[in-house]
Protein backbone atom coordinates (compact mmCIF):
# COMPACT_ATOMS: atom_id res chain seq x y z
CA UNK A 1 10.23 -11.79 -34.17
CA UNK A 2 12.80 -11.13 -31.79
CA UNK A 3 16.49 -12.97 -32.26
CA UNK A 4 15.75 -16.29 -29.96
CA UNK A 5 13.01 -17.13 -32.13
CA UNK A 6 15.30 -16.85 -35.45
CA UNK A 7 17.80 -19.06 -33.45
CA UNK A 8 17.63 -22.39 -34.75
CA UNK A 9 16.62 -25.54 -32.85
CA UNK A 10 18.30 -28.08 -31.81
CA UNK A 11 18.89 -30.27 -35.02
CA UNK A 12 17.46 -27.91 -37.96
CA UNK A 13 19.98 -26.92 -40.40
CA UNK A 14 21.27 -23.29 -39.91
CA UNK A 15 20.66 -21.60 -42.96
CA UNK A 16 23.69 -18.95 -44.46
CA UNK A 17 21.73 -15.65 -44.79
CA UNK A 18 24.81 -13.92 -46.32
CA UNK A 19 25.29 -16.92 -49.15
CA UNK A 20 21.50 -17.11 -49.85
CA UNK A 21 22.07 -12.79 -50.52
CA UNK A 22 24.85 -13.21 -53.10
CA UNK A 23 23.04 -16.17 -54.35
CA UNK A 24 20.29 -14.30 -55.28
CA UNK A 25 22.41 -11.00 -56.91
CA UNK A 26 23.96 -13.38 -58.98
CA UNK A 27 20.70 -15.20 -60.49
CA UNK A 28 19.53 -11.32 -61.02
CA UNK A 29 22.90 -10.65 -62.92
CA UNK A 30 22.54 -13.53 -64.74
CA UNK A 31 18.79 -12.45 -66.17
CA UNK A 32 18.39 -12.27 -69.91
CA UNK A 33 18.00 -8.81 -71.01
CA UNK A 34 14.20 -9.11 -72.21
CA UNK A 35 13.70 -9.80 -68.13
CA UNK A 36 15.41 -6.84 -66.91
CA UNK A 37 13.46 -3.96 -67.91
CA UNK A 38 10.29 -5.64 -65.77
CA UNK A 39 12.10 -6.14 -62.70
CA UNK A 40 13.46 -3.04 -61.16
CA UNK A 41 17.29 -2.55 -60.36
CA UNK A 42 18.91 -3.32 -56.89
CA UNK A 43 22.43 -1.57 -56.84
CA UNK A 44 25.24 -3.41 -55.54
CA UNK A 45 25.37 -1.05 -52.71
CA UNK A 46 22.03 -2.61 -51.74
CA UNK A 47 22.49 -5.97 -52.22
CA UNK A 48 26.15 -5.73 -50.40
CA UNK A 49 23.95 -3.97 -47.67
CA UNK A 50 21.64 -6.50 -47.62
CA UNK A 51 24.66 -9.32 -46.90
CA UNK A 52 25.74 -7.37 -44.38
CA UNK A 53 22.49 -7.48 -42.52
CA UNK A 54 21.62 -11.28 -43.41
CA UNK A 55 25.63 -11.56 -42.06
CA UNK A 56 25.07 -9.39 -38.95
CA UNK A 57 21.71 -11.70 -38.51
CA UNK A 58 23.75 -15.19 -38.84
CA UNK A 59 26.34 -14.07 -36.47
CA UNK A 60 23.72 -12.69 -33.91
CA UNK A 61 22.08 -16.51 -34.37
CA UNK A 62 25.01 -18.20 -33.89
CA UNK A 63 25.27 -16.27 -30.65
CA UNK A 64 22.07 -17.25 -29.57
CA UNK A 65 22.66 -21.36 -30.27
CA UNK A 66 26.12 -20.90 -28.21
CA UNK A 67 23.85 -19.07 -25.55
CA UNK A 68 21.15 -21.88 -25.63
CA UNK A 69 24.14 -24.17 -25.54
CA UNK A 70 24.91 -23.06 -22.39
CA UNK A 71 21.61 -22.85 -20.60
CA UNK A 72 21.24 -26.53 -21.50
CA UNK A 73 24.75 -27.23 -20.11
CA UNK A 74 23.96 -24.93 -16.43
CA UNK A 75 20.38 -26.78 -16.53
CA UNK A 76 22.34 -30.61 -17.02
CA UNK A 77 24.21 -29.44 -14.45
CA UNK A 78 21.48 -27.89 -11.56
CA UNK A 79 19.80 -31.45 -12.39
CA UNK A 80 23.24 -33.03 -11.39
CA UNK A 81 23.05 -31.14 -8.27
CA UNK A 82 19.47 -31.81 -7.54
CA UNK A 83 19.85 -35.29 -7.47
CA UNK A 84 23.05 -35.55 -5.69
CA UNK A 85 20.77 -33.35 -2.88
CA UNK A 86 17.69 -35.82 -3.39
CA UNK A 87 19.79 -38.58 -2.63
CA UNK A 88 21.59 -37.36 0.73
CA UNK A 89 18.07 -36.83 1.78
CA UNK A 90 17.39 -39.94 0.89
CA UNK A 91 19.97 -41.21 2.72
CA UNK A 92 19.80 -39.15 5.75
CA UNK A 93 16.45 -40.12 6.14
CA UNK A 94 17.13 -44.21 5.78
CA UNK A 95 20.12 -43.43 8.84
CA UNK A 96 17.25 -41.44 10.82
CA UNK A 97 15.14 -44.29 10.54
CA UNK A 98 17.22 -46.84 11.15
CA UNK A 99 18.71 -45.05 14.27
CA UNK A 100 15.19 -45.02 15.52
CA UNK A 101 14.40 -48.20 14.71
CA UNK A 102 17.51 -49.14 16.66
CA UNK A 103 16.85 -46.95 19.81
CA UNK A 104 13.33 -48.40 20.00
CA UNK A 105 14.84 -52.23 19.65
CA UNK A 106 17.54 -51.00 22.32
CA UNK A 107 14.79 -49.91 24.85
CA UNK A 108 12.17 -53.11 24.21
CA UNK A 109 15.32 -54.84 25.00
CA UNK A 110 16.64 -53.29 28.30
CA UNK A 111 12.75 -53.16 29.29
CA UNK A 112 12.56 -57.01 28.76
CA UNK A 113 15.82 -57.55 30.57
CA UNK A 114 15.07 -55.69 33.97
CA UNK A 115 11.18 -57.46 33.68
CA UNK A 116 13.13 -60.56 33.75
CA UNK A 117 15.34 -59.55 36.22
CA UNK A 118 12.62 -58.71 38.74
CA UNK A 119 10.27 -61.99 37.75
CA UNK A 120 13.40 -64.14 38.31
CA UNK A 121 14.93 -63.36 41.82
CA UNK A 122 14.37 -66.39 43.33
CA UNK A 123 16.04 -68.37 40.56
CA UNK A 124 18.44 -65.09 40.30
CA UNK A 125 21.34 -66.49 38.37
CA UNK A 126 20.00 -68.70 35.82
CA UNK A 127 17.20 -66.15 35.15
CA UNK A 128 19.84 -62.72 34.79
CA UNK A 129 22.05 -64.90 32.69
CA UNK A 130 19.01 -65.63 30.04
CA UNK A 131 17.86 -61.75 30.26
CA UNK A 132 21.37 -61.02 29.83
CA UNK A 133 21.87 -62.52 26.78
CA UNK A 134 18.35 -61.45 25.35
CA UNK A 135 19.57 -58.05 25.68
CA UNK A 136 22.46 -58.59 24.10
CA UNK A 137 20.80 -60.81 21.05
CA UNK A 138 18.13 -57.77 21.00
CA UNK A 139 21.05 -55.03 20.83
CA UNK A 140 22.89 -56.85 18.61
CA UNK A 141 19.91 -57.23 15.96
CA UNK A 142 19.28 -53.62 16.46
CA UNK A 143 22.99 -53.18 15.45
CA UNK A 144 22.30 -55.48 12.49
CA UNK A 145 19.66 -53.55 11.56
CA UNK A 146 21.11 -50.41 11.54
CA UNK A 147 23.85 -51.36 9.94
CA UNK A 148 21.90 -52.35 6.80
CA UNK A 149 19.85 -49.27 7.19
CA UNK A 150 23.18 -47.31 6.87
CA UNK A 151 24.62 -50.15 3.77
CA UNK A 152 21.20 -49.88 1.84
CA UNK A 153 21.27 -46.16 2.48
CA UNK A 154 24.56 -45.68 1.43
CA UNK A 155 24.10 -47.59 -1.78
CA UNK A 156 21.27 -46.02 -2.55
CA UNK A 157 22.94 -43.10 -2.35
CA UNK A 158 25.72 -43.96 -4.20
CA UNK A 159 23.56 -45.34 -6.94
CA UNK A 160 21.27 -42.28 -7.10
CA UNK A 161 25.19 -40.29 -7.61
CA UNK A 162 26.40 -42.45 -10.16
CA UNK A 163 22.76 -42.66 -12.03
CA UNK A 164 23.15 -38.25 -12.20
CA UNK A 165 26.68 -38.13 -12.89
CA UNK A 166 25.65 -40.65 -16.33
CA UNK A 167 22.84 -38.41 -17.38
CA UNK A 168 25.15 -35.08 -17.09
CA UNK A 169 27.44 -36.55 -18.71
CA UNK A 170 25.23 -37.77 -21.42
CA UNK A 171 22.99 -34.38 -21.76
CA UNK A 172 26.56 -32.60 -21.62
CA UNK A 173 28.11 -34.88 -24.49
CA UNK A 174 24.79 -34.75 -26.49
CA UNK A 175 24.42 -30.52 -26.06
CA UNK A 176 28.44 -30.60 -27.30
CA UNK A 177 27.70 -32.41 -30.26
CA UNK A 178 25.16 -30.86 -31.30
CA UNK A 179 27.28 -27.31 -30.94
CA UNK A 180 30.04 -28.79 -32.83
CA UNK A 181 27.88 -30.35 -35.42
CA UNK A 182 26.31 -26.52 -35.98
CA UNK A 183 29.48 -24.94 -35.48
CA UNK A 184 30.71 -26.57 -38.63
C-alpha cells in the first residue's frame, strides 16, 4: 500500500500510530506474570523502534492530507477559472449575435428605405420622409436590440462570475476546515 492510500479521507479520524505503539508496550508491561512466559519478549529498543516508524508513518500522512489539501484548493481554483472563461464565451457569443442580428436589421432597413425611395418619386417628399423615418425606427430597434443583447450578455456574465467566485469560496472554506479540523 503505498502512502496516499494510508492518507486519510476527507472526514475519517486520523489515527496516532505512535500513541497506539506505547499503548500497546504498556498493556504488555502491565501483564500478570503467569502471561508472560507464553508471549515472547519485545525489548524496549523494539517497541521504541516501532514508535518511531508508526511516528515517521503519521508524519508522512499528515503530509499527504496537507498535499491533498492543496490539490483540492488548485482544482477549486482551475474550476474558478473555467467558468469565468465559459462565461466570456458566453458573452462574446450573445455580443456576436446581437451585432449580427443588428447588421442584418440595419441592411433590411436601408434596403426598404431606397425601395421606397424609388416607388415614391412622383410623390417624392411625402414618400422619402416616411422611408426616412422607417429607417431610422428600423436602426433604432436594431440599436435596442443590441443593446439588450450586450445588457443580458453582460449579466449573464456577471452572474456566471459571481455564481464561481461563491463556489471557490465555499470548496476553499470547506477544504480549510477540514485541514484545520485534522490538523488539531
Amino acid at each position: 500500500m503505498n502512502q496516499r492510500e494510508k492518507a486519510p479521507k476527507v472526514g475519517e479520524q486520523v489515527e496516532q500510530p505512535a500513541e497506539e505503539a506505547v499503548r500497546q508496550a504498556e498493556q504488555r508491561a502491565v501483564e500478570t506474570p503467569e502471561e508472560a512466559p507464553e508471549k515472547p519478549a519485545v525489548s524496549l529498543s523494539e517497541i521504541l523502534l516501532r514508535a518511531e516508524k508508526a511516528y515517521a508513518a503519521y508524519v508522512e500522512a499528515q503530509k499527504d492530507v496537507a498535499k491533498a489539501y492543496r490539490v483540492s484548493e488548485l482544482d477549486a481554483e482551475k474550476a474558478y477559472k473555467d467558468s469565468e472563461q465559459q462565461a466570456k464565451n458566453i458573452r462574446d457569443a450573445t455580443i456576436k449575435q446581437a451585432s449580427k442580428v443588428r447588421d442584418q436589421a440595419v441592411e433590411k432597413a436601408l434596403k426598404a428605405r431606397d425601395e421606397a425611395v424609388a416607388q415614391a418619386e412622383q410623390t417624392y417628399k411625402t414618400v422619402k420622409e416616411q422611408a426616412e423615418k422607417a429607417c431610422n425606427d428600423s436602426e433604432l430597434r436594431a440599436n435596442n436590440t443590441w443593446d439588450e443583447g450586450v445588457k443580458q450578455a453582460l449579466k449573464t456574465y456577471e452572474e456566471s462570475l459571481a455564481q464561481a467566485g461563491k463556489r471557490r469560496e465555499q470548496t476553499i472554506e470547506q477544504a480549510w476546515n477540514i485541514y484545520t479540523k485534522s490538523a488539531e
